[in-house]
Protein backbone atom coordinates (compact mmCIF):
# COMPACT_ATOMS: atom_id res chain seq x y z
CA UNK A 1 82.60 -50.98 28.49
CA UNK A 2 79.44 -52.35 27.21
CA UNK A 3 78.91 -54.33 30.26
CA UNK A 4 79.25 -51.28 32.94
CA UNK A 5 77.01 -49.43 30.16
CA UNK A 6 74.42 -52.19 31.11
CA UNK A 7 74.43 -52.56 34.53
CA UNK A 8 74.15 -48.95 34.88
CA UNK A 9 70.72 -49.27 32.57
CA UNK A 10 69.79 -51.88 34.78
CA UNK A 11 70.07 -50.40 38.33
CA UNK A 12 68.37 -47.22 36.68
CA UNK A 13 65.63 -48.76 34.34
CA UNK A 14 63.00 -47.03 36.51
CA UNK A 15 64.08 -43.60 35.84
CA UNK A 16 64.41 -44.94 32.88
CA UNK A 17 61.25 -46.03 31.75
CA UNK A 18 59.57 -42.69 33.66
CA UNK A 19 61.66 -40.54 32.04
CA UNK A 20 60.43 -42.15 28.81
CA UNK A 21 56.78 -42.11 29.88
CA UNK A 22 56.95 -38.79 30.77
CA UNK A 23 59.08 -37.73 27.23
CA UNK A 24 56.44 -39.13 25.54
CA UNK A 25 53.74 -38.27 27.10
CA UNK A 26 55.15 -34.67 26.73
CA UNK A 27 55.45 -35.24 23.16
CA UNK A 28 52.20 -36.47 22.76
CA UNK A 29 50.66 -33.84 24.97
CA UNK A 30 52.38 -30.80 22.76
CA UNK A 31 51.12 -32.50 19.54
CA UNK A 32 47.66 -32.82 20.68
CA UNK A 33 47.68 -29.43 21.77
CA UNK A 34 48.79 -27.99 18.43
CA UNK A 35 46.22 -30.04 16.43
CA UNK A 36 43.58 -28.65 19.04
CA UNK A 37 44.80 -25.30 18.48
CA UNK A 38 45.30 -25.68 14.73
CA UNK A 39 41.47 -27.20 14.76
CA UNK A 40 40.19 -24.10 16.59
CA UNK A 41 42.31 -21.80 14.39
CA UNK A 42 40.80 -23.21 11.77
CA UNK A 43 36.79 -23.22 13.13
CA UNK A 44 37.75 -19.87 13.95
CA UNK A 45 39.12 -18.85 10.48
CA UNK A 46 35.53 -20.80 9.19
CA UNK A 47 33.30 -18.64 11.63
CA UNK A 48 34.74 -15.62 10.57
CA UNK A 49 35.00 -15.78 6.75
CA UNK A 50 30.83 -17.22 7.41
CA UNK A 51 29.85 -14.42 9.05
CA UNK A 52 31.71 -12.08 6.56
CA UNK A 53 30.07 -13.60 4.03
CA UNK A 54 26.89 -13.71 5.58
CA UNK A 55 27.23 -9.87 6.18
CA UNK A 56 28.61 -9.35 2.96
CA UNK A 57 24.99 -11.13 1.82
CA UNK A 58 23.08 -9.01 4.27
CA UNK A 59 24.49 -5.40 2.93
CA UNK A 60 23.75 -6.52 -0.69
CA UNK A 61 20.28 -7.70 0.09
CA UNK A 62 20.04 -3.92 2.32
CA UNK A 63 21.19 -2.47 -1.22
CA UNK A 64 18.99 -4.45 -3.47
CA UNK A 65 16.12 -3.17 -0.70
CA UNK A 66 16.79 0.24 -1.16
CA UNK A 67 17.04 0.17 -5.01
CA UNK A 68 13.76 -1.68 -5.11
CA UNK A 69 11.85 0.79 -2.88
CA UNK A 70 13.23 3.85 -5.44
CA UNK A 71 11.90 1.55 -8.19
CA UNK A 72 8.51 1.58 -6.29
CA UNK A 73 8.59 5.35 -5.54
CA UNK A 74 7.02 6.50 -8.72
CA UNK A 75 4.20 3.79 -8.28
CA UNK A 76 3.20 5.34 -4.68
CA UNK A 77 3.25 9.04 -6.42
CA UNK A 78 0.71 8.00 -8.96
CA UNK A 79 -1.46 6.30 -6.29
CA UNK A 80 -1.44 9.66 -4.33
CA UNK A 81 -2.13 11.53 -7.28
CA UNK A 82 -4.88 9.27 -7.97
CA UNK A 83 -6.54 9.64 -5.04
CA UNK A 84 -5.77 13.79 -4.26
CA UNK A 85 -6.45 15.18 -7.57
CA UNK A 86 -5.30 18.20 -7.55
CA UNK A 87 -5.15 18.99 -11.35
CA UNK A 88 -9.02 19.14 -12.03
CA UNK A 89 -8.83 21.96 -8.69
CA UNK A 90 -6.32 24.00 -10.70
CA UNK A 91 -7.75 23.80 -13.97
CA UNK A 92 -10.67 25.29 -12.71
CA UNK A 93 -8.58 28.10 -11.00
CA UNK A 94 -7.68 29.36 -13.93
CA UNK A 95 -11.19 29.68 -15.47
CA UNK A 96 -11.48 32.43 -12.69
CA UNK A 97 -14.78 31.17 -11.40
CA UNK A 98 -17.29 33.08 -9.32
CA UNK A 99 -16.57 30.02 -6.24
CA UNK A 100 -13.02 30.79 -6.47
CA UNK A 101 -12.49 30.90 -2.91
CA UNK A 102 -14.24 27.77 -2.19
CA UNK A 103 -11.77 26.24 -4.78
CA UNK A 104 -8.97 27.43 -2.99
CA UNK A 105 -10.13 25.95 0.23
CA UNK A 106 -10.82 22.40 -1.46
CA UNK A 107 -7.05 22.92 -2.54
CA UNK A 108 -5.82 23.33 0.61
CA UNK A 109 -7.22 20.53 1.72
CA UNK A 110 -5.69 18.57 -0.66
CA UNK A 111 -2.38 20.08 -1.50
CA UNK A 112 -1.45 19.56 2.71
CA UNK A 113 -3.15 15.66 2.85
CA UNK A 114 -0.77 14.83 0.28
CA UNK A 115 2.26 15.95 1.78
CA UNK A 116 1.31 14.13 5.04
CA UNK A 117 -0.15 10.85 2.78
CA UNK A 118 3.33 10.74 1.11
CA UNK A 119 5.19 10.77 4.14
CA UNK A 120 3.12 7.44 5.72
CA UNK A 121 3.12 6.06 2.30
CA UNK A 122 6.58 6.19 2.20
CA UNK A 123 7.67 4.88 5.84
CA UNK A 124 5.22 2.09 4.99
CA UNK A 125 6.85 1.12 1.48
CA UNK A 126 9.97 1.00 3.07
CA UNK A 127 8.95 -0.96 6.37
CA UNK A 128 7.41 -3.40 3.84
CA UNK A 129 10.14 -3.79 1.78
CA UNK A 130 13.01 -4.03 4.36
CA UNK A 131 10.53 -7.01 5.92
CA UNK A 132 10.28 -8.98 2.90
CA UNK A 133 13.85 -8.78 2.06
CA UNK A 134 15.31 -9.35 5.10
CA UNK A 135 12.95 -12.76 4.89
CA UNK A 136 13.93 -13.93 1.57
CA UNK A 137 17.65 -12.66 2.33
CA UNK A 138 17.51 -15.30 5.08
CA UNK A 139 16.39 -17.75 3.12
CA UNK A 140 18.38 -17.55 0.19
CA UNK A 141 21.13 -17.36 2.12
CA UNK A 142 20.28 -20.62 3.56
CA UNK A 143 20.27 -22.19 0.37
CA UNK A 144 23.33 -21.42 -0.44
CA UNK A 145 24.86 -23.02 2.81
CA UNK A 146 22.90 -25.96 1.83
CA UNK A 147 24.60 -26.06 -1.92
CA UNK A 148 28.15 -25.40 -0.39
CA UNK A 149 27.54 -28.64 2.43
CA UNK A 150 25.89 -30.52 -0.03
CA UNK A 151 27.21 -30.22 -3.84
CA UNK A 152 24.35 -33.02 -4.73
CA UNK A 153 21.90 -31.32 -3.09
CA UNK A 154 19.52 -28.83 -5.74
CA UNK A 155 16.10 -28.32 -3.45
CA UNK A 156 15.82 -24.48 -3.01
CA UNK A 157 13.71 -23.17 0.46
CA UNK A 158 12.65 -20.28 -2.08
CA UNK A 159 12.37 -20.99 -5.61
CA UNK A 160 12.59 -18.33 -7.88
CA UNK A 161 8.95 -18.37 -8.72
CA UNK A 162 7.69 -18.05 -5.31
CA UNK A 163 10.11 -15.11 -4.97
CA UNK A 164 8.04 -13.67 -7.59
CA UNK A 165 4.64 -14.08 -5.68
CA UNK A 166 5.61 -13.05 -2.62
CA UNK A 167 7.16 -10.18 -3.76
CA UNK A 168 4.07 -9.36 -6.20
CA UNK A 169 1.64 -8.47 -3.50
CA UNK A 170 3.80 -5.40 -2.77
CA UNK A 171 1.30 -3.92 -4.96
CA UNK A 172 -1.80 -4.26 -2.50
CA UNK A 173 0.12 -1.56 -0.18
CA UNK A 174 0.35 0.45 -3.41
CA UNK A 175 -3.44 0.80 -4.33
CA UNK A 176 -5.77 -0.80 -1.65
CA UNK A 177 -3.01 0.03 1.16
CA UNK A 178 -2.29 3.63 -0.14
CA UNK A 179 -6.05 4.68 -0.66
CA UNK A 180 -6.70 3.13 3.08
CA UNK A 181 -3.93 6.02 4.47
CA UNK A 182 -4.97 8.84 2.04
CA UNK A 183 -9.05 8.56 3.56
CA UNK A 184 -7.48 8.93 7.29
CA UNK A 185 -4.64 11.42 6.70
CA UNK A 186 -8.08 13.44 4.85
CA UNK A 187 -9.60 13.44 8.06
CA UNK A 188 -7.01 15.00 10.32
CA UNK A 189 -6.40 17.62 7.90
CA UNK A 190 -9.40 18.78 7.58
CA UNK A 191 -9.96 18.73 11.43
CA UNK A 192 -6.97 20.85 12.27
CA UNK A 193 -7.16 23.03 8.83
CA UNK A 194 -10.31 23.64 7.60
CA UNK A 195 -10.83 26.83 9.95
CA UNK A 196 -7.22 27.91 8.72
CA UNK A 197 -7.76 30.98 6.73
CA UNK A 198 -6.37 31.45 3.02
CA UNK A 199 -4.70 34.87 4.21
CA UNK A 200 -3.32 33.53 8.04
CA UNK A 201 0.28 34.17 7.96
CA UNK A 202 2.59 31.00 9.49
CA UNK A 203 5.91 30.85 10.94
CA UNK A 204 8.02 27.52 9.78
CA UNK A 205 7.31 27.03 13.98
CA UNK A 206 3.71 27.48 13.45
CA UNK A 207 3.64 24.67 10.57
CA UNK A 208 5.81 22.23 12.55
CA UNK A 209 2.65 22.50 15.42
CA UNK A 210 0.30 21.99 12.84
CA UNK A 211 1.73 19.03 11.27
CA UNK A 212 2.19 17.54 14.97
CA UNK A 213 -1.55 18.16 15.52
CA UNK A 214 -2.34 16.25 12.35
CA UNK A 215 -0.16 13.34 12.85
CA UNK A 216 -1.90 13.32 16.59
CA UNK A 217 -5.03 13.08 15.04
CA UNK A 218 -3.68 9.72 13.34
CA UNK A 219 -1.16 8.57 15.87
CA UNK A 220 -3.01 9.26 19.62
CA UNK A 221 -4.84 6.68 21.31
CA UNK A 222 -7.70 9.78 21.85
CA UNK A 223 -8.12 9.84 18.24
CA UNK A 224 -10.84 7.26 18.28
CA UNK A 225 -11.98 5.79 14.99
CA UNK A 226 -9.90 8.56 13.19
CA UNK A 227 -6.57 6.65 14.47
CA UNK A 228 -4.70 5.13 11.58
CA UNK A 229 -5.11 1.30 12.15
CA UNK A 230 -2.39 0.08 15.32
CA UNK A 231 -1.61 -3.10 13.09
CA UNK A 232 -0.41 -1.44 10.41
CA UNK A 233 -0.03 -5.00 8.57
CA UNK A 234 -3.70 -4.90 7.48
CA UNK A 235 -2.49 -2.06 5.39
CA UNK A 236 0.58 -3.18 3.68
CA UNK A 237 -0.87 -7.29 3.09
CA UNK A 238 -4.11 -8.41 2.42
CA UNK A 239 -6.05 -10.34 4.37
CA UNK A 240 -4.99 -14.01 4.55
CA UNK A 241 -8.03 -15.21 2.78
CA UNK A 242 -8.32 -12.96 -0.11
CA UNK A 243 -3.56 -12.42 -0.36
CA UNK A 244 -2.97 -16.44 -0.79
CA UNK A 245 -5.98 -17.14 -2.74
CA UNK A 246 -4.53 -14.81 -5.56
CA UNK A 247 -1.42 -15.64 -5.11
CA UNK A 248 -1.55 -19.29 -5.17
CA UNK A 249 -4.47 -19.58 -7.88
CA UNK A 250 -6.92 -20.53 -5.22
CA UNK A 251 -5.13 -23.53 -3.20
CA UNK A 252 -4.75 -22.73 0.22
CA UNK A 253 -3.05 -25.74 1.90
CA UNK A 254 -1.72 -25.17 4.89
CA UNK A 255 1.79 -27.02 3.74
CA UNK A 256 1.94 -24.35 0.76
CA UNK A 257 5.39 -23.00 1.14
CA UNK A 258 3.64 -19.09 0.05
CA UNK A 259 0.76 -19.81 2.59
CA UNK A 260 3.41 -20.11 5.29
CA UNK A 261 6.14 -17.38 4.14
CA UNK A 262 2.97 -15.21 4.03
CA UNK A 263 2.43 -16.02 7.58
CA UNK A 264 5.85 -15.63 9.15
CA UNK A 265 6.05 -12.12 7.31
CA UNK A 266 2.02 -11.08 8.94
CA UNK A 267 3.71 -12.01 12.28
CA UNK A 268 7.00 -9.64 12.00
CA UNK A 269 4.48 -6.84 10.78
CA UNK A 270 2.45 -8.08 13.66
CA UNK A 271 4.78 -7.16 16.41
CA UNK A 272 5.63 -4.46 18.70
CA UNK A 273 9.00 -4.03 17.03
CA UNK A 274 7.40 -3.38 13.54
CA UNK A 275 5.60 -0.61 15.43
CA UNK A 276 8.39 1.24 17.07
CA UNK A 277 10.42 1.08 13.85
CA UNK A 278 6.96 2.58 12.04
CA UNK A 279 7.22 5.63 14.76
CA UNK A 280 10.57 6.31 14.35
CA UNK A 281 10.56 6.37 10.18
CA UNK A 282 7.31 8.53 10.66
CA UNK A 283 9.27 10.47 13.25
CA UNK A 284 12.61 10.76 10.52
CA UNK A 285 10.36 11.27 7.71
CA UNK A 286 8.15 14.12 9.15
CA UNK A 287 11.76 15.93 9.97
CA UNK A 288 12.46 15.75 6.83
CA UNK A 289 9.39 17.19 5.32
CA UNK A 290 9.38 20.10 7.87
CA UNK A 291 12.96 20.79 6.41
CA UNK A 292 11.39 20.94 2.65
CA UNK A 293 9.19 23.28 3.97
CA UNK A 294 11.97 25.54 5.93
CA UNK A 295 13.74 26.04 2.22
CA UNK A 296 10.66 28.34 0.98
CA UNK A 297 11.24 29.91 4.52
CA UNK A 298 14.84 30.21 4.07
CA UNK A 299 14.38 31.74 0.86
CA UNK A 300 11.94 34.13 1.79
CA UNK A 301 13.55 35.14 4.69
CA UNK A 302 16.70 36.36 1.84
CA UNK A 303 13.83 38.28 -0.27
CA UNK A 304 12.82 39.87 2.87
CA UNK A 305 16.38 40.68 4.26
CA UNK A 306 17.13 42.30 0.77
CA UNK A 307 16.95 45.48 2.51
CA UNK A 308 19.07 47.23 5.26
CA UNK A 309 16.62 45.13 8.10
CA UNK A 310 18.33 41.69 8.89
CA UNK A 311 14.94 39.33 9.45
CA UNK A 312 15.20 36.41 11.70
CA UNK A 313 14.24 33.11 9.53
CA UNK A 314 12.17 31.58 12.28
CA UNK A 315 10.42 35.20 12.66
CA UNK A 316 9.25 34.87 8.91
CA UNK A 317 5.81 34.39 7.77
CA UNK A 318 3.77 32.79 5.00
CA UNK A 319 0.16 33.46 3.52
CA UNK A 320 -1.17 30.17 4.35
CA UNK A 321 -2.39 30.55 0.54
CA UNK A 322 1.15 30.40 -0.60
CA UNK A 323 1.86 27.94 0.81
CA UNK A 324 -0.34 25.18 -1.14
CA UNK A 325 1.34 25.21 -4.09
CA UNK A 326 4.23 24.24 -2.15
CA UNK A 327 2.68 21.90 -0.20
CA UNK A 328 1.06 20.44 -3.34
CA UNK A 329 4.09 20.06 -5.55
CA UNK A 330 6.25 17.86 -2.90
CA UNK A 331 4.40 15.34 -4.05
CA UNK A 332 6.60 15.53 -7.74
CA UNK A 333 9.98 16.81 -5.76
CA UNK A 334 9.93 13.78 -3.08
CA UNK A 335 9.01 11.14 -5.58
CA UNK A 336 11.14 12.00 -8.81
CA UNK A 337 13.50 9.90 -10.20
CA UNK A 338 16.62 11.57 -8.38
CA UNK A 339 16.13 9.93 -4.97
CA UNK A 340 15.23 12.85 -2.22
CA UNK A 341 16.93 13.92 1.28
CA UNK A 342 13.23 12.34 2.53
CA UNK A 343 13.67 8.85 1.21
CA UNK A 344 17.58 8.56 1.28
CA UNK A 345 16.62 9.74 5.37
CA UNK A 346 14.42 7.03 5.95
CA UNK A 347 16.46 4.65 4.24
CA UNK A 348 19.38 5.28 6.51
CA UNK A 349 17.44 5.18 9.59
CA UNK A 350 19.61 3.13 11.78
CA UNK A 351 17.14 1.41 14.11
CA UNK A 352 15.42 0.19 10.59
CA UNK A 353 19.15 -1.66 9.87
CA UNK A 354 19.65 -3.16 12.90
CA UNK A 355 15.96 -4.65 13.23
CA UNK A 356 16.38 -5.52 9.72
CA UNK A 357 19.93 -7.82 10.28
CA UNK A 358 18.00 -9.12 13.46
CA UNK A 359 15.09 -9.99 10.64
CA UNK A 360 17.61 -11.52 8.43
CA UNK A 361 19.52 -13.59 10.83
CA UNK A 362 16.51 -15.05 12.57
CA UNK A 363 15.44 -16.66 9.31
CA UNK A 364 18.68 -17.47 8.48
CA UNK A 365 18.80 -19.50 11.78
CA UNK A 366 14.68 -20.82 11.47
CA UNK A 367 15.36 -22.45 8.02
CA UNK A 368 18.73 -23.85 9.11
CA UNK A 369 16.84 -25.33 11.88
CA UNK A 370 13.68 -26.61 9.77
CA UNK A 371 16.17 -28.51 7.66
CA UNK A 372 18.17 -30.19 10.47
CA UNK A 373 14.73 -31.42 11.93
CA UNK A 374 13.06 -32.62 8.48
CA UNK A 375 16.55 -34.29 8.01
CA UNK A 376 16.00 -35.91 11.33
CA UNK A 377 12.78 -37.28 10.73
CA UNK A 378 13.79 -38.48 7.46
């Protein structure tokens, strides 16, 4: 039995041996396969719990952001106030004097340059502020993909007192920065209102034309020297020379980590992108303060519909004279401590989030890069 069971190997040791081969060679095939896929399962598994995390980061940095610019609000209110007093103009109001009308018109001037120097003010705090934490989001974030690839490794890309500096010089955009805006907005106002008489009556259509002619006056390439500066970055940093010299206690080496964080940020506020994000929180912003106005409007409109007579809202109209103390209070309503439909608007401005997560990801990717190449070299 044995014997016939080994010829029969031996006249078919061929198939044999293929069949083996190719049993094998299956085998191994189908367990190579599954460690491949089981590999990419896993790299898939680790690119997708990264970039939850790294979103995760990204929407608490975006949170942090918007806390910190409420935290700032009250800071920009007393700049504005600072710099369109509007108190002394009232005082005097009520010491009925014989110039009373001239008063008035020195109030008007003010009372409507602060409502449009707290709307810039504001897109500019928050453009400022979504910059410089979208930049030290990215970095930080880096550092902490550095700690969990390297448990021996404690260098930090931003240490927690150069946070401090570079977020310190917020303050230049809130005096120096503020001021800057408050001299042009002063300009176009009193260009398209000065002839405005105390007694003119207004639609809410009328006042939407006349804020649009204002922020033309600032915005339009025919506005000449009036034009609010087109690189808006000289007014929310100060210039290289005199920012990094305070900051840095007078060293300004070129390798000084501040020196070039300072620089990368100038370049984002630098660019055309910064711009068109600037124009469309102006553009959200100025909705929104058109819509503070339309209350009063609204609410006129009731007083005047008390009667039998149903009164179209948009056919209503205001003394321009009562409208200054409106005008002149926003100032307190936008910027209290209960965050307004303004800021929370501006905040949510979508463009501003995705330009913001393109921000944050760049520098996430640029210091992840400067590492590999320093480690390179070393």
């Amino acid at each position: 039995m044995l014997g016939r069971v080994w010829e029969f190997v031996k006249r078919h040791r061929r198939k044999f041996v293929f069949a083996g081969v190719v049993i094998g060679g299956g085998i191994l095939i189908k367990n190579y396969a599954r460690k491949k896929i089981r590999d990419w399962e896993e790299k898939q598994m680790a690119e997708c719990l990264e970039t939850m995390r790294r979103e995760q980061y990204f929407e608490s940095m975006q949170r942090t952001c918007n806390s910190t610019v409420l935290s700032f609000v009250g800071n920009m209110r007393d700049q504005i106030i600072r710099c369109l007093d509007s108190d002394s103009l009232t005082s005097l109001l009520k010491t009925k004097p014989q110039n009373r009308v001239k008063i008035w018109e020195d109030l008007k001037l003010v009372a409507f340059s602060r409502a449009m120097s707290l709307t810039y003010s504001s897109a500019l705090l928050i453009l400022l502020l979504r910059v410089k934490l979208s930049i030290l989001g990215g970095y930080m974030y880096s550092d902490i993909l550095k700690k969990s690839n390297d448990a021996d490794s404690q260098s930090s890309s931003f240490p927690l007192e150069l946070q401090h500096k570079y977020l310190e010089n917020v303050q230049y955009l809130l005096t120096s920065g503020i001021q800057t805006v408050v001299n042009y907005v002063q300009k176009a106002v009193r260009q398209e209102i000065e002839q405005l008489s105390l007694k003119e009556r207004l639609s809410l259509s009328d006042l939407e034309n006349l804020i649009k002619k204002i922020r033309q006056g600032l915005e339009s390439e025919e506005a000449g020297n009036s034009r609010l500066p087109v690189d808006i970055s000289c007014l929310l940093l100060p210039t290289e020379e005199c920012g990094l010299s305070e900051a840095t206690g007078g060293l300004l080496l070129s390798e000084d980590k501040l020196h070039i964080i300072m620089s990368e940020t100038r370049d984002v506020l630098e660019s055309n992108d910064c711009r068109v994000i600037f124009n469309q929180l102006l553009d959200n912003g100025f909705s929104q303060l058109v819509d503070c106005f339309a209350e009063y409007f609204v609410g006129a409109q009731d007083e005047a519909s008390s009667g039998d007579a149903f009164q179209n809202p948009n056919e209503v109209t205001i003394a321009v004279a009562k409208l200054i103390p409106l005008a002149n209070g926003m100032v307190h309503g936008i910027c209290s401590d209960e965050p307004s439909q303004l800021i929370q608007h501006m905040l949510a401005e979508s463009s501003l989030k995705t330009w913001s997560a393109n921000i944050y990801e760049a520098f996430v990717s640029h210091v992840d890069a400067s590492d590999r190449n320093h480690n390179a070299r070393s």
